[in-house]
Structures are given as C-alpha cells and as structure tokens.
C-alpha atoms as a PDB file:
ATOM      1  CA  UNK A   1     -14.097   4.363 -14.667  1.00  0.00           C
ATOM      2  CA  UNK A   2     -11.180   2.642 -15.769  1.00  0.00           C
ATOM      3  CA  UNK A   3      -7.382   3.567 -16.557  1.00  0.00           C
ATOM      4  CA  UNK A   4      -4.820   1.617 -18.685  1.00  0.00           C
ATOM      5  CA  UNK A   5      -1.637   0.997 -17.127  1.00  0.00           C
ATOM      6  CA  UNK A   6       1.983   1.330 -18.916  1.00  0.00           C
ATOM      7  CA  UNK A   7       1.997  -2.789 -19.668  1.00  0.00           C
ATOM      8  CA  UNK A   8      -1.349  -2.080 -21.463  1.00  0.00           C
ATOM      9  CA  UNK A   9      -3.501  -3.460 -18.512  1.00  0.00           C
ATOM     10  CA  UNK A  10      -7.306  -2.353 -17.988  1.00  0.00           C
ATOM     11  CA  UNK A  11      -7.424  -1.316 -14.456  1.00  0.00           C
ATOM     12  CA  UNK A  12     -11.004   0.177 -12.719  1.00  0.00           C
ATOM     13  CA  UNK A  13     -12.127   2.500 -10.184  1.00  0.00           C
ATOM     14  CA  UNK A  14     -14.560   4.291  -8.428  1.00  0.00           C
ATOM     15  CA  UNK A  15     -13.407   8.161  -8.031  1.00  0.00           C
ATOM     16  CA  UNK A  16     -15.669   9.934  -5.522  1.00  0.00           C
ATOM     17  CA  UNK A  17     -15.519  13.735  -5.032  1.00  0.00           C
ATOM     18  CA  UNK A  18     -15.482  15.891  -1.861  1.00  0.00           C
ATOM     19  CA  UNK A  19     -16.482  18.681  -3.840  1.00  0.00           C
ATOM     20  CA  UNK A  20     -17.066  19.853  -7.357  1.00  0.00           C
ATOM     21  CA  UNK A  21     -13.860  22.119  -7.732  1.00  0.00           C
ATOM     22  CA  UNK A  22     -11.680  19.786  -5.221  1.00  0.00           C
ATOM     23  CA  UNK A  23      -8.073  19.550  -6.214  1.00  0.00           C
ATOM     24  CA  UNK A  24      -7.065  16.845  -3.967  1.00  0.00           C
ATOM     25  CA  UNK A  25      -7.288  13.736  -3.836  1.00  0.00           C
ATOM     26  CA  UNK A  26      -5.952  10.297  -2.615  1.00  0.00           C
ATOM     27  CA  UNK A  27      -5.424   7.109  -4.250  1.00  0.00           C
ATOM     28  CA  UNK A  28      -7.032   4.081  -1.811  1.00  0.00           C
ATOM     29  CA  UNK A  29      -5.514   0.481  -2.406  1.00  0.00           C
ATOM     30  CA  UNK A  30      -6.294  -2.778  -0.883  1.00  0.00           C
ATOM     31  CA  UNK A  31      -4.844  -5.775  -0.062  1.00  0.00           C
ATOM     32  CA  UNK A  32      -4.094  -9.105  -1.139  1.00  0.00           C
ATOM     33  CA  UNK A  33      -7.864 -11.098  -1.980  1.00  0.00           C
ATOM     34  CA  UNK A  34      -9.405  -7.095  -1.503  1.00  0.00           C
ATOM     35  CA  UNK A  35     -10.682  -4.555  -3.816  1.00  0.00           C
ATOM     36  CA  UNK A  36     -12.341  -1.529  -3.757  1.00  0.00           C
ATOM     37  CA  UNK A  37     -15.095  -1.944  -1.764  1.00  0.00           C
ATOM     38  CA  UNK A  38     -13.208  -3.302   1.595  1.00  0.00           C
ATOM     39  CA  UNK A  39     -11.504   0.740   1.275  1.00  0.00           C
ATOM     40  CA  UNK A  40     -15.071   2.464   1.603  1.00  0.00           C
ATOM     41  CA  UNK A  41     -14.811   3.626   4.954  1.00  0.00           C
ATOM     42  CA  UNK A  42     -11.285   4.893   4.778  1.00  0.00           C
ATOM     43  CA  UNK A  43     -12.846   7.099   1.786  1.00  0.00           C
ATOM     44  CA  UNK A  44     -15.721   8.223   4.062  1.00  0.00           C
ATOM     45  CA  UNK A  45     -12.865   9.302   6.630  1.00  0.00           C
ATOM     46  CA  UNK A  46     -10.889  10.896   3.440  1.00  0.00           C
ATOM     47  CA  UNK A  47     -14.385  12.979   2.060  1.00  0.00           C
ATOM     48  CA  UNK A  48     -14.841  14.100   5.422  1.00  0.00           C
ATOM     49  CA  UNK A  49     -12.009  15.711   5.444  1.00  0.00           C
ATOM     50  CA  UNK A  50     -12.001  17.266   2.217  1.00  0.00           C
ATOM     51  CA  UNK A  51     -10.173  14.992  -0.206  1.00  0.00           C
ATOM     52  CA  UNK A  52     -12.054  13.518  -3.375  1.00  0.00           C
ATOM     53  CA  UNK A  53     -11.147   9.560  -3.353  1.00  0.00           C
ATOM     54  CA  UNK A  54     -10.380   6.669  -5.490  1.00  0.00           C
ATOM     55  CA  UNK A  55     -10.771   3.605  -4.833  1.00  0.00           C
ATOM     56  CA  UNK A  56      -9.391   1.263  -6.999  1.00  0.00           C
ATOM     57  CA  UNK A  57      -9.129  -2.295  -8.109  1.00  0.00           C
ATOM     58  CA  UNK A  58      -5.483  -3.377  -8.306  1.00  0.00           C
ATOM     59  CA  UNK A  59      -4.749  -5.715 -11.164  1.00  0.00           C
ATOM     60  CA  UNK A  60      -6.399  -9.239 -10.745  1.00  0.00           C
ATOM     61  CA  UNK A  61      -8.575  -8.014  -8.452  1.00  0.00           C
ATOM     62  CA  UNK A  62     -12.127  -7.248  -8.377  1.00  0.00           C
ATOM     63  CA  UNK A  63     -13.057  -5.613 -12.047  1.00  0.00           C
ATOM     64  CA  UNK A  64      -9.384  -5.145 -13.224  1.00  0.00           C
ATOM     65  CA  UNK A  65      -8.109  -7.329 -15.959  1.00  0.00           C
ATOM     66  CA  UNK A  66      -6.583 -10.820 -14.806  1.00  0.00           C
ATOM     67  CA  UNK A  67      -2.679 -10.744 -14.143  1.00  0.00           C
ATOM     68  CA  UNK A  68      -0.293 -12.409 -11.311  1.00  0.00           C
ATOM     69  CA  UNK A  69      -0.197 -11.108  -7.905  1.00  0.00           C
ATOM     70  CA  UNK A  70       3.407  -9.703  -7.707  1.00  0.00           C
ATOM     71  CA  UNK A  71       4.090  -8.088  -3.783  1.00  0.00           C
ATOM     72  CA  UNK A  72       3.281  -4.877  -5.065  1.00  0.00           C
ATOM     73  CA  UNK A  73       5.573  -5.286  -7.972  1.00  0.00           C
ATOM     74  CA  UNK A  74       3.749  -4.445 -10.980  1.00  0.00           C
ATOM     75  CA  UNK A  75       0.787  -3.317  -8.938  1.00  0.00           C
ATOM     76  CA  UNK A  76       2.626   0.130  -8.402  1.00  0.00           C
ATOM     77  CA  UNK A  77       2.142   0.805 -12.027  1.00  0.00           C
ATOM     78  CA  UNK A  78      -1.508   0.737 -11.331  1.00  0.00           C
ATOM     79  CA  UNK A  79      -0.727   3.551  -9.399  1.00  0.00           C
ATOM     80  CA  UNK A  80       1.213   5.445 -11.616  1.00  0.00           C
ATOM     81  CA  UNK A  81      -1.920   5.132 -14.417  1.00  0.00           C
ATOM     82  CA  UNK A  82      -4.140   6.413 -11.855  1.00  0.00           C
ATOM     83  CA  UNK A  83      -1.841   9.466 -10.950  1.00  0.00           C
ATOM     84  CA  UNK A  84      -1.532  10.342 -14.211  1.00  0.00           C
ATOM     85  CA  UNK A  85      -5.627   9.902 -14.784  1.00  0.00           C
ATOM     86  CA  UNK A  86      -6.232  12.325 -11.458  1.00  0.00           C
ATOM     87  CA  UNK A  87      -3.772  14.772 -12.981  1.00  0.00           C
ATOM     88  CA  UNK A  88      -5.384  14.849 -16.597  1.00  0.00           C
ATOM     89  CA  UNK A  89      -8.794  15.680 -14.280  1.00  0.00           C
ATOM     90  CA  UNK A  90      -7.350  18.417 -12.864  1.00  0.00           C
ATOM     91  CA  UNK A  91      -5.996  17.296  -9.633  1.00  0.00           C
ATOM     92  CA  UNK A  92      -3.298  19.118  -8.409  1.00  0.00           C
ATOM     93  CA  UNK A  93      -2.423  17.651  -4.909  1.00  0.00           C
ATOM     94  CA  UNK A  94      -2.394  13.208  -5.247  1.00  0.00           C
ATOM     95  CA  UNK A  95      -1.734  11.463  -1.564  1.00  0.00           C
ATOM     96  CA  UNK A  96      -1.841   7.410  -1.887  1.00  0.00           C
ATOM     97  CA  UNK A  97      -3.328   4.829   1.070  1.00  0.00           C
ATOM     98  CA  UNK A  98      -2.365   1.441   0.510  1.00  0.00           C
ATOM     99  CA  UNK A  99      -2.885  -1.690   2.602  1.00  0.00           C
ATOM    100  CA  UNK A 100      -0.306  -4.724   2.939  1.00  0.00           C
ATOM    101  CA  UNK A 101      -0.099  -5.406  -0.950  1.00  0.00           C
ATOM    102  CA  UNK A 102      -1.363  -1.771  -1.940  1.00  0.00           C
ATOM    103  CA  UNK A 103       1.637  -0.936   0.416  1.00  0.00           C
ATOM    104  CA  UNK A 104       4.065  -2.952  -0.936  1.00  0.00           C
ATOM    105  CA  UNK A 105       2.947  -1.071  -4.381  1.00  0.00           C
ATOM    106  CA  UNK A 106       3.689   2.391  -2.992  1.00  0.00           C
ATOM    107  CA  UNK A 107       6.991   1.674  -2.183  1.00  0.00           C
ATOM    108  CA  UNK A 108       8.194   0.885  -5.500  1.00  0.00           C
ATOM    109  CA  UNK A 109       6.315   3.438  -7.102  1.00  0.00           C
ATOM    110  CA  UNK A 110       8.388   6.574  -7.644  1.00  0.00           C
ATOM    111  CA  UNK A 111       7.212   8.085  -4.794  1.00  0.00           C
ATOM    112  CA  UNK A 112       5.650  11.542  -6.386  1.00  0.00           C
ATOM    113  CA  UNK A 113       2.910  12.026  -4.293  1.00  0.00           C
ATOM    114  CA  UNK A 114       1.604  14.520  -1.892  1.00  0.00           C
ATOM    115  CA  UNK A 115       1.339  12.040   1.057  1.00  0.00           C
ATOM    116  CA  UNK A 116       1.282   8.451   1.468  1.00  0.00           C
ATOM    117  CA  UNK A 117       0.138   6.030   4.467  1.00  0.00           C
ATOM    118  CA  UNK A 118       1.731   1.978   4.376  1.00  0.00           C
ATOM    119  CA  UNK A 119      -0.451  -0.551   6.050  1.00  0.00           C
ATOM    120  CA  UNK A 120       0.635  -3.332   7.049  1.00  0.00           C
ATOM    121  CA  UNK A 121       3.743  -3.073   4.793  1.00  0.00           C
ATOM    122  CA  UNK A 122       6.358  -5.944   4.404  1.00  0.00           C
ATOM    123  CA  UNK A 123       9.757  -4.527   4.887  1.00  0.00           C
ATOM    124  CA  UNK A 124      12.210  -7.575   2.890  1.00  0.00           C
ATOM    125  CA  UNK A 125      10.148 -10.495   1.366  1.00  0.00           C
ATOM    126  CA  UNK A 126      12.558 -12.880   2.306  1.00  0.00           C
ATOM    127  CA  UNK A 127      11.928 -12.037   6.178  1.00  0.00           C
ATOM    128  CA  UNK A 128       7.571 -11.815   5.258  1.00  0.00           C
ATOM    129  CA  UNK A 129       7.851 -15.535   3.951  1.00  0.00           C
ATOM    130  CA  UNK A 130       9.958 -16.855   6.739  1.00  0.00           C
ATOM    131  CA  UNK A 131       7.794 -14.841   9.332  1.00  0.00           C
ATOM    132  CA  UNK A 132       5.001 -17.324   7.463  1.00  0.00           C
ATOM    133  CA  UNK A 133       7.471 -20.396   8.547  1.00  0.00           C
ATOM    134  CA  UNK A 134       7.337 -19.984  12.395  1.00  0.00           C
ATOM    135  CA  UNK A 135       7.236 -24.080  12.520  1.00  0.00           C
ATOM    136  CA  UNK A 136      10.400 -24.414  10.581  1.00  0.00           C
ATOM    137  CA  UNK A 137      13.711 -25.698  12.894  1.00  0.00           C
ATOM    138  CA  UNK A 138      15.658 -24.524   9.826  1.00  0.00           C
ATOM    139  CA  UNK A 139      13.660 -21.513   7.764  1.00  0.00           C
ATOM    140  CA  UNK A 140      16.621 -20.742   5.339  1.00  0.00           C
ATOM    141  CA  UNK A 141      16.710 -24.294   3.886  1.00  0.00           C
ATOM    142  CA  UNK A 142      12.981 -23.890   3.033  1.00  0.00           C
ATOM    143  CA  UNK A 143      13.110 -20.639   2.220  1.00  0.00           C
ATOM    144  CA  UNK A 144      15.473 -21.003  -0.947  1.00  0.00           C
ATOM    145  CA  UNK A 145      12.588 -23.713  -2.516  1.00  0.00           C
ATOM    146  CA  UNK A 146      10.193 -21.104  -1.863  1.00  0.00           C
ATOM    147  CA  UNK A 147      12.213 -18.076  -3.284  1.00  0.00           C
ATOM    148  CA  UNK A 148      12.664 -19.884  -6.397  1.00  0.00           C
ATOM    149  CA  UNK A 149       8.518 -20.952  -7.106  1.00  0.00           C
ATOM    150  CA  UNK A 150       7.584 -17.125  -6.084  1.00  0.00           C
ATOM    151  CA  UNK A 151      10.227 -15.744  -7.839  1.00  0.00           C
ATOM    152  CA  UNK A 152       8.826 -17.785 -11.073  1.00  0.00           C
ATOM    153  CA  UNK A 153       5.297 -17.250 -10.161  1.00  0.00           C
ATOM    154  CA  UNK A 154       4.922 -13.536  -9.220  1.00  0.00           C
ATOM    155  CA  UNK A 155       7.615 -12.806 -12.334  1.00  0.00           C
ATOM    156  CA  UNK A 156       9.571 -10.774 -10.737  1.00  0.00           C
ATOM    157  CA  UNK A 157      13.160 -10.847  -9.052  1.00  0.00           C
ATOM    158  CA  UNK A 158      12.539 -11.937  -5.356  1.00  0.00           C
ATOM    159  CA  UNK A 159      15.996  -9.908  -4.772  1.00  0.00           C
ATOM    160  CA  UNK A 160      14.213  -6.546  -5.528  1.00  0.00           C
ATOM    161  CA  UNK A 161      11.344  -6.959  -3.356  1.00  0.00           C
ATOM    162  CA  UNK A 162      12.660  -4.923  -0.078  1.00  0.00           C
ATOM    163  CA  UNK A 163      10.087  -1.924   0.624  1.00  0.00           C
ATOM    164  CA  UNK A 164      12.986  -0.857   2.950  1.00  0.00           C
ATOM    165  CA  UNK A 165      15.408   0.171   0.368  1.00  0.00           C
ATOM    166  CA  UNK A 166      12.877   1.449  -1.513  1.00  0.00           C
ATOM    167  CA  UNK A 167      11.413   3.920   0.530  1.00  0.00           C
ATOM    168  CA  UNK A 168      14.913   5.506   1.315  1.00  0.00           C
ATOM    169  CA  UNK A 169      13.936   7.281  -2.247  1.00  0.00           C
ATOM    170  CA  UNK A 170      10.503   8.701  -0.947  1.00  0.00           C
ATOM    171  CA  UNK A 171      10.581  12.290  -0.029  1.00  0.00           C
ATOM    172  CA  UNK A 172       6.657  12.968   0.342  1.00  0.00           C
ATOM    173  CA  UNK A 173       5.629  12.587   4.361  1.00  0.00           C
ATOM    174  CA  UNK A 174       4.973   8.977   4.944  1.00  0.00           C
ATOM    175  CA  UNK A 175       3.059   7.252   7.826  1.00  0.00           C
ATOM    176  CA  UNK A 176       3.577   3.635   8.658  1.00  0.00           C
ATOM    177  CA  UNK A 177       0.825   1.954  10.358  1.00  0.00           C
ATOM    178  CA  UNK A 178       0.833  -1.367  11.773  1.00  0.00           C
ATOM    179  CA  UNK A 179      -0.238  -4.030  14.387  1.00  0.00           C
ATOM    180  CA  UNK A 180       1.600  -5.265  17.525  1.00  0.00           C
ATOM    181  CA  UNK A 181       1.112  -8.722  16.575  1.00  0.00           C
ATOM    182  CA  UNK A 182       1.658  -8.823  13.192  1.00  0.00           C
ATOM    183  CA  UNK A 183       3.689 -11.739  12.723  1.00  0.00           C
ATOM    184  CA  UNK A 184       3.535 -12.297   8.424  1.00  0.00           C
ATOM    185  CA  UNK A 185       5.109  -8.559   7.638  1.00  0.00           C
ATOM    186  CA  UNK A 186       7.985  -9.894  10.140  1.00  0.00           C
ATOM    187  CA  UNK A 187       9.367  -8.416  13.141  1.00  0.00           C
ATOM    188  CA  UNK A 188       9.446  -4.707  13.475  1.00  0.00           C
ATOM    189  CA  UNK A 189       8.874  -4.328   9.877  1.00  0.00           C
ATOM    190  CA  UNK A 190       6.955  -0.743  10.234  1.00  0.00           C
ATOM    191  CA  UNK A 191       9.689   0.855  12.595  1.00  0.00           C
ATOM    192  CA  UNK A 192      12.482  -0.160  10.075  1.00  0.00           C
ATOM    193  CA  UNK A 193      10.560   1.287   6.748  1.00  0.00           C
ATOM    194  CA  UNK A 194      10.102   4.458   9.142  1.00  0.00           C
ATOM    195  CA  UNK A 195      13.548   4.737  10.148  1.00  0.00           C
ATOM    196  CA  UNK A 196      14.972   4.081   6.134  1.00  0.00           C
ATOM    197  CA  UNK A 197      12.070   6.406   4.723  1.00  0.00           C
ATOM    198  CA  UNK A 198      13.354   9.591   3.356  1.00  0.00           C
ATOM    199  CA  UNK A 199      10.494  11.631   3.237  1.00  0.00           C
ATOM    200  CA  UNK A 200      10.276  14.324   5.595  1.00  0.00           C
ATOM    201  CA  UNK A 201       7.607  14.191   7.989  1.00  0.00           C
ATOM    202  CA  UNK A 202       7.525  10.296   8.385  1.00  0.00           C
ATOM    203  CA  UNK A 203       5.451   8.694  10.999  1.00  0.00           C
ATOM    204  CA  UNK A 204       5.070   5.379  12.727  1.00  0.00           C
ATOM    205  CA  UNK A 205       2.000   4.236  14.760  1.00  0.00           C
ATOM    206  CA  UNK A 206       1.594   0.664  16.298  1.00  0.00           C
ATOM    207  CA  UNK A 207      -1.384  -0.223  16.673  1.00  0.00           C
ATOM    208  CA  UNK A 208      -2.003  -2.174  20.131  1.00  0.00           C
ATOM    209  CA  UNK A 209      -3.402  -5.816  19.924  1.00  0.00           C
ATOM    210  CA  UNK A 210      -3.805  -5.961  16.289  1.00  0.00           C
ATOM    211  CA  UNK A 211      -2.404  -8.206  13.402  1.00  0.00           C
ATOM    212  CA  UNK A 212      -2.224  -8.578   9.680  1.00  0.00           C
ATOM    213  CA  UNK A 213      -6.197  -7.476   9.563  1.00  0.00           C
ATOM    214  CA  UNK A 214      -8.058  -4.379   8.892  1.00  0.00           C
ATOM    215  CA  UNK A 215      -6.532  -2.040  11.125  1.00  0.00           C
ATOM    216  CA  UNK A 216      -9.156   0.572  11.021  1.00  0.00           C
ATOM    217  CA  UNK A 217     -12.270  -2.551  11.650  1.00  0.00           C
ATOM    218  CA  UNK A 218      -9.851  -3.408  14.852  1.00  0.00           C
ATOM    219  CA  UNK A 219      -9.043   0.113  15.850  1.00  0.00           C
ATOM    220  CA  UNK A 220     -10.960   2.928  14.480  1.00  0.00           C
ATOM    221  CA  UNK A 221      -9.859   5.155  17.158  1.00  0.00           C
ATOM    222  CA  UNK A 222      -6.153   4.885  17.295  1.00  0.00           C
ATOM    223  CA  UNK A 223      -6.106   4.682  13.327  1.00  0.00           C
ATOM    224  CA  UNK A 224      -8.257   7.835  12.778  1.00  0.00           C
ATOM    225  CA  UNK A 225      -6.472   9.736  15.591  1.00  0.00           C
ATOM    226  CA  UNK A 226      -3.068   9.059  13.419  1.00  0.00           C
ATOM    227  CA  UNK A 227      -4.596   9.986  10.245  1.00  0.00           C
ATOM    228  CA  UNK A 228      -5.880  13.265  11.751  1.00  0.00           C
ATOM    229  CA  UNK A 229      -2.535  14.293  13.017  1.00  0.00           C
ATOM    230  CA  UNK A 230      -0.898  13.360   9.573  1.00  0.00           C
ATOM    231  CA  UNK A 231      -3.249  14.008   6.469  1.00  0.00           C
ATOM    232  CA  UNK A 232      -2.827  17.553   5.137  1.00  0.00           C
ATOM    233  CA  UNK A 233      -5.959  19.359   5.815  1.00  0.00           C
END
C-alpha cells in the first residue's frame, strides 16, 4: 500500500493486522540503507502483543519514491502521511518505532502519537558527525567543511537538526534505547534526549556491549524485556 506525503512524495508500506477489529497500531521505521523488511521481527514482537503494524519504506528507500536522505528531516513527514492513512482506517490509538534515521524522524515530527521508542537516536548532528571524526586533532576545523556540504546536500538547515530540543515538545511516553558503545550518535546521546523529553513516562535503556547495529539482532532479551515494561498492552 502506499501513502502520499505533504511534499507530494509516493511513500509504501506493508500494514499487517493483529486482528480484524484492532484499533492500534504502530508505525515501524528503519534506518539509514534499511527498509521495511530489516523491521519484521520487531512487528512479530508488536502482533504478539496485540498491535496491527506498519512497516514502512522511508523516502529513498526500498519502494518509496527517490529523494535525499535528510537526518530524519523530511522523513518525519513520511510519518505524518502514514498517521493520517492509519487514522482514515480506523485506527484510533498510533505508537511509532523508529531506528537511528527513523528516530531522528520522530523527533521532529509533532509528536501526536500514542507511544514512541528512539533507537539509536542522534541527539545534535554537529556532535553525530564529529563522533564520526575520532582521528581528528582538531574536529571543529573539519567540522565547519562538513556542515556546509551536508547542509547543501541533505537540504536542510544543519542548525535545526538537534533531536534534543526537539523532543522537549513530545508529551506521548517515550523510550530511548541505545548501545554502550555507540560511538556515531555521540556520547551519552540517549540519556540526554531522555532527560530533555517531555513526555511523561519517558524511559532510557542501555543496552550492554552493543553499538550503532540492530539492537534487538545483538540483544533480543534486554530489548524485548524494555519493550514489555513500556508498550501499552
């Protein structure tokens, strides 16, 4: 199925229900070089507990139309196309799951949702690219070179791309997940977007040993255990 998006994008998706007459759902959203088929065993955790899924190709990935990668920029307009679709089939209850970029795209969505869970989210891009720089003696000199090409490739002002401002608007519950060792989201990115989140009920779980890689492939356990204790059954 397939959704356009306020800038007149074609965006796709595979919506799988836990029932016939379910009324929630949740919105799944992969990473940077993913689509929807790296999300299908978050959705088998999701339909086991009773919430339909969607899984869906972010734009210029998988069978979405072609556009610029922009940190989650422009992507969060995907999501707002597919909230709207879920509501105009009924839905009444919408939670969102994103990973790294699909994270990045919650964030500067408006934040209307019934839940939402940040993967390996980048709290400030400036700190992400320099955390990508460890070899550097002198990161800000490079940095300003690099601000300038991304800002001109992704489209976007590089000065609005801090997840941790934006999330101080969010008032749905909010879990942060991430991995001890994560070293391209930066230092302590997920405990920062936890403390300036404004939704009630926010969350952070650090997940031990892992880095910017599919938390759930590294540690099903520890990742299921959090989503248990968060997701509204």
């Amino acid at each position: 199925m397939s959704a356009l998006t306020g800038d007149g994008l074609n965006v796709c998706a595979w919506l799988v229900r836990a029932s016939e007459d379910s009324l929630r759902c949740v919105v799944l959203a992969a990473g940077i070089r993913g689509n929807r088929t790296v999300l299908t065993s978050r959705a088998a955790w999701y339909l086991e507990h009773g919430w339909s899924t969607l899984l869906v190709d972010l734009r210029g990935t998988g069978e979405s139309d072609a556009a610029r990668i922009s940190m989650g920029w422009y992507e969060a307009r995907d999501l707002h196309a597919w909230r709207t679709f879920l509501r105009s089939r009924g839905f009444a209850r919408i939670g969102v799951h994103g990973q790294s970029l699909g994270a990045a795209a919650i964030a500067y969505s408006d934040g209307d949702w019934a839940f939402a869970v940040f993967e390996s989210c980048y709290a400030d891009v400036d700190e992400a690219l320099a955390a990508r720089l460890p070899w550097v003696p002198w990161p800000r000199l490079v940095l300003w070179p690099l601000r300038q090409c991304s800002e001109w490739l992704l489209g976007v002002d590089i000065g609005q791309l801090r997840p941790v401002e934006r999330v101080a608007h969010m008032r749905a519950p909010a879990l942060f997940l991430c991995g001890d060792t994560d070293s391209e989201v930066g230092p302590d990115a997920a405990a920062r977007l936890t403390v300036a989140c404004g939704g009630v009920g926010k969350r952070c779980v650090i997940v031990p040993g892992a880095g910017h890689e599919d938390l759930l492939d590294r540690d099903g356990e520890t990742v299921r255990a959090a989503l248990a204790a968060f997701v509204p059954q």
